[in-house]
C-alpha atoms as a PDB file:
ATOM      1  CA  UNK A   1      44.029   4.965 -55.813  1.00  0.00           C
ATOM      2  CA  UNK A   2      40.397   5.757 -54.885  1.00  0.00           C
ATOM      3  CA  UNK A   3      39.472   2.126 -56.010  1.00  0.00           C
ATOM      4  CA  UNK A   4      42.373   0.695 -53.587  1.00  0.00           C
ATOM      5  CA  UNK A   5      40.859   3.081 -50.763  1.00  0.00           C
ATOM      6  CA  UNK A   6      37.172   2.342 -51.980  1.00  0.00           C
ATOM      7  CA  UNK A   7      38.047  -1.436 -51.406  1.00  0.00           C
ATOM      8  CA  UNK A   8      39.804  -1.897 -48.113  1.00  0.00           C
ATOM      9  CA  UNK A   9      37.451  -4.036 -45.817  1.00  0.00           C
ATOM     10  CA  UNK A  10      37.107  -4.025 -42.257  1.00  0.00           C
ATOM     11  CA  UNK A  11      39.700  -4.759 -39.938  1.00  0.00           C
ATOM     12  CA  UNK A  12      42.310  -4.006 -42.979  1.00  0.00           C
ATOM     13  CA  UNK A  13      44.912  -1.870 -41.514  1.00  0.00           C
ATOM     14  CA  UNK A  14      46.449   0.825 -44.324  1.00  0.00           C
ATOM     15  CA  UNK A  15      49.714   2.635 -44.172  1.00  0.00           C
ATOM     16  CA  UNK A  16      50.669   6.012 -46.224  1.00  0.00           C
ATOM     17  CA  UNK A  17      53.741   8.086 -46.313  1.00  0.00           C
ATOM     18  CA  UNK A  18      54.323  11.241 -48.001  1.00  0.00           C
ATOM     19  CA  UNK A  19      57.197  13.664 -48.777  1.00  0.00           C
ATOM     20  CA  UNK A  20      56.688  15.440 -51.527  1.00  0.00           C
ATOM     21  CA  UNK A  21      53.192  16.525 -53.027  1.00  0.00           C
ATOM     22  CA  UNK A  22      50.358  14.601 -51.604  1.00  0.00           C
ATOM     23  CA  UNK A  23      47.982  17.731 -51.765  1.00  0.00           C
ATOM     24  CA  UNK A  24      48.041  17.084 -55.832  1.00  0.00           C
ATOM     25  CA  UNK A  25      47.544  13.008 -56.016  1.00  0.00           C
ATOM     26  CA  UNK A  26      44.498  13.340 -53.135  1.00  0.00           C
ATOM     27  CA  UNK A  27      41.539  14.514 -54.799  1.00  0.00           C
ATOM     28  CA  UNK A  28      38.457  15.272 -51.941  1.00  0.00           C
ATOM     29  CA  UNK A  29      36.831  11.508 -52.108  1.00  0.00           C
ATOM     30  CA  UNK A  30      40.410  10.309 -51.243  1.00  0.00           C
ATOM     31  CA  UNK A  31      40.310  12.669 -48.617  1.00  0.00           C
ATOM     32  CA  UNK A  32      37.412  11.851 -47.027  1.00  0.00           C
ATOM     33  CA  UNK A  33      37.961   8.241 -47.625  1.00  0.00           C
ATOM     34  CA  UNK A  34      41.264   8.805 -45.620  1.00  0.00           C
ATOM     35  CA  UNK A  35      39.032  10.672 -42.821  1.00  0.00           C
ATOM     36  CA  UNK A  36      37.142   7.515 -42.774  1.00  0.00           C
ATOM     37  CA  UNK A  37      40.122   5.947 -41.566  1.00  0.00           C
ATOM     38  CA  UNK A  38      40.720   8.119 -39.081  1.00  0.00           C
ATOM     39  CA  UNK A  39      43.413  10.683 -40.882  1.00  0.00           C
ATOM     40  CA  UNK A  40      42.859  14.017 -39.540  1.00  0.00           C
ATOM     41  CA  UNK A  41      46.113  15.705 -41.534  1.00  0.00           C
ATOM     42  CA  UNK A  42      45.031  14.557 -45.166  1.00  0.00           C
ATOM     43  CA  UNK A  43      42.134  17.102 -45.163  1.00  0.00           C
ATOM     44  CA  UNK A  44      44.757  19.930 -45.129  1.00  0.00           C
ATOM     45  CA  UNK A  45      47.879  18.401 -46.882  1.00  0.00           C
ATOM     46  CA  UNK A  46      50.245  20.979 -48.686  1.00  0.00           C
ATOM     47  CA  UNK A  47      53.243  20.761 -51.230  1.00  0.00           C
ATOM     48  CA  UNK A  48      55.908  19.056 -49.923  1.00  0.00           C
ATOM     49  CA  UNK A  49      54.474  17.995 -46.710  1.00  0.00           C
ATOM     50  CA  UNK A  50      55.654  15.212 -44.631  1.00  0.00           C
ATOM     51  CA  UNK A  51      53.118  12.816 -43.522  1.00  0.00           C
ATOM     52  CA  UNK A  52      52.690   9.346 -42.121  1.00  0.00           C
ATOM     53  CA  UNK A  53      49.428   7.999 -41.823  1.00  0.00           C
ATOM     54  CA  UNK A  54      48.418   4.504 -40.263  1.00  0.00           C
ATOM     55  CA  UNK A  55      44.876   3.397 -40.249  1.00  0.00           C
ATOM     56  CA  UNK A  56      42.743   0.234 -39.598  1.00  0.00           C
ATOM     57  CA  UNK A  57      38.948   0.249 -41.099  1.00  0.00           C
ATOM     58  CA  UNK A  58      36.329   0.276 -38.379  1.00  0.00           C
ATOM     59  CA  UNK A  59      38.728   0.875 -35.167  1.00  0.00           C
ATOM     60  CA  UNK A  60      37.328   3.671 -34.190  1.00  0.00           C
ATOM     61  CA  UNK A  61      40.220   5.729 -32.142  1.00  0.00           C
ATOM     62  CA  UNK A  62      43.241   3.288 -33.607  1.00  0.00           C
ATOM     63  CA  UNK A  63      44.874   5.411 -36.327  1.00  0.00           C
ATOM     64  CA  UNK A  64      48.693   7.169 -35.589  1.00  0.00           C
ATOM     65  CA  UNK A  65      49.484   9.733 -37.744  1.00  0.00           C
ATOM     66  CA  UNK A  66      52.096  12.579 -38.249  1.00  0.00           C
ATOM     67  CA  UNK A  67      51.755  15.636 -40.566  1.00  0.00           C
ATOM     68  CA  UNK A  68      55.251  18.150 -40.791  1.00  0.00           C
ATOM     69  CA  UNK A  69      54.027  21.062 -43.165  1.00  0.00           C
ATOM     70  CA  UNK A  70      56.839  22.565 -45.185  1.00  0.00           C
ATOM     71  CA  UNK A  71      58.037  25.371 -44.394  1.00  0.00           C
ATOM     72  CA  UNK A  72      61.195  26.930 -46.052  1.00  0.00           C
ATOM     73  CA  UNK A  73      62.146  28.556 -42.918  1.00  0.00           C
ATOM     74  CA  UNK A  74      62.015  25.550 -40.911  1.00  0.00           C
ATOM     75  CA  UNK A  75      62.441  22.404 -43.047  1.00  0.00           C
ATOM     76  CA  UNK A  76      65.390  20.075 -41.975  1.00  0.00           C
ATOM     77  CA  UNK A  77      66.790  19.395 -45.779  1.00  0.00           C
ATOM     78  CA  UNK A  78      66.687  22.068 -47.634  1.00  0.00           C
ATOM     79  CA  UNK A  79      63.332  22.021 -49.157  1.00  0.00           C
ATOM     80  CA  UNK A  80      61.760  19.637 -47.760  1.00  0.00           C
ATOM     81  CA  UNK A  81      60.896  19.062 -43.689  1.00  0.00           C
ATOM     82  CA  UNK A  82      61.956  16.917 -40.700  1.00  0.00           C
ATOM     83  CA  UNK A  83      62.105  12.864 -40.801  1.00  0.00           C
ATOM     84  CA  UNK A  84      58.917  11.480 -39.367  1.00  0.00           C
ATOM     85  CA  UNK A  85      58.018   8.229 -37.064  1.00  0.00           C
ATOM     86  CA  UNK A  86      55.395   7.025 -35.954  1.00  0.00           C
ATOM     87  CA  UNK A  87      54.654   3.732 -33.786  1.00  0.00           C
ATOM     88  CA  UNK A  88      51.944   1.745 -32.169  1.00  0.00           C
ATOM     89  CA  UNK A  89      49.641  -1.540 -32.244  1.00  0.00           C
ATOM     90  CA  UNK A  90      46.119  -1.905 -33.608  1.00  0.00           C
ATOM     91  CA  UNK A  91      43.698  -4.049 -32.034  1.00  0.00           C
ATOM     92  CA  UNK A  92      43.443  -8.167 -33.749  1.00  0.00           C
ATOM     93  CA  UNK A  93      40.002  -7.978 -35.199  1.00  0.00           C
END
């Protein structure tokens, strides 16, 4: 993964989604390369989060994303939380 995320080029838009335990598979560099993109949720993603992540490389201010944290108390199916969408358009580079 960190090669895939080490290798996207400029312009390159990336999509992500998440249900069940992204805060295991995303070591820190992933993280920060996922900053890079403009994520602001994968910095503090938990066990069976939700999250939807869409990013373009060197838009600065063009990323959409949506982080649900589970929460046992509040999660739509059983043990895991709501149904997320996002939308929007990037910029043609």
């Amino acid at each position: 993964m960190l090669d895939f995320l080490r290798g996207i080029g400029p312009g390159q838009i990336l999509l992500v989604a998440s249900y069940d335990d992204p805060s295991i598979i995303l070591k820190e560099e992933s993280r920060e390369l996922l900053r890079g993109l403009g994520s602001s949720a994968a910095q503090t993603l938990g066990a069976r989060d939700g999250w939807v992540f869409a990013g373009q490389k060197a838009a600065e201010g063009s990323a959409f994303e949506k982080h649900i944290s589970s929460d046992e108390k509040t999660n739509t199916f059983d043990k895991w939380p709501a149904v997320i969408e996002i939308s929007g358009c990037f910029k043609k580079t």
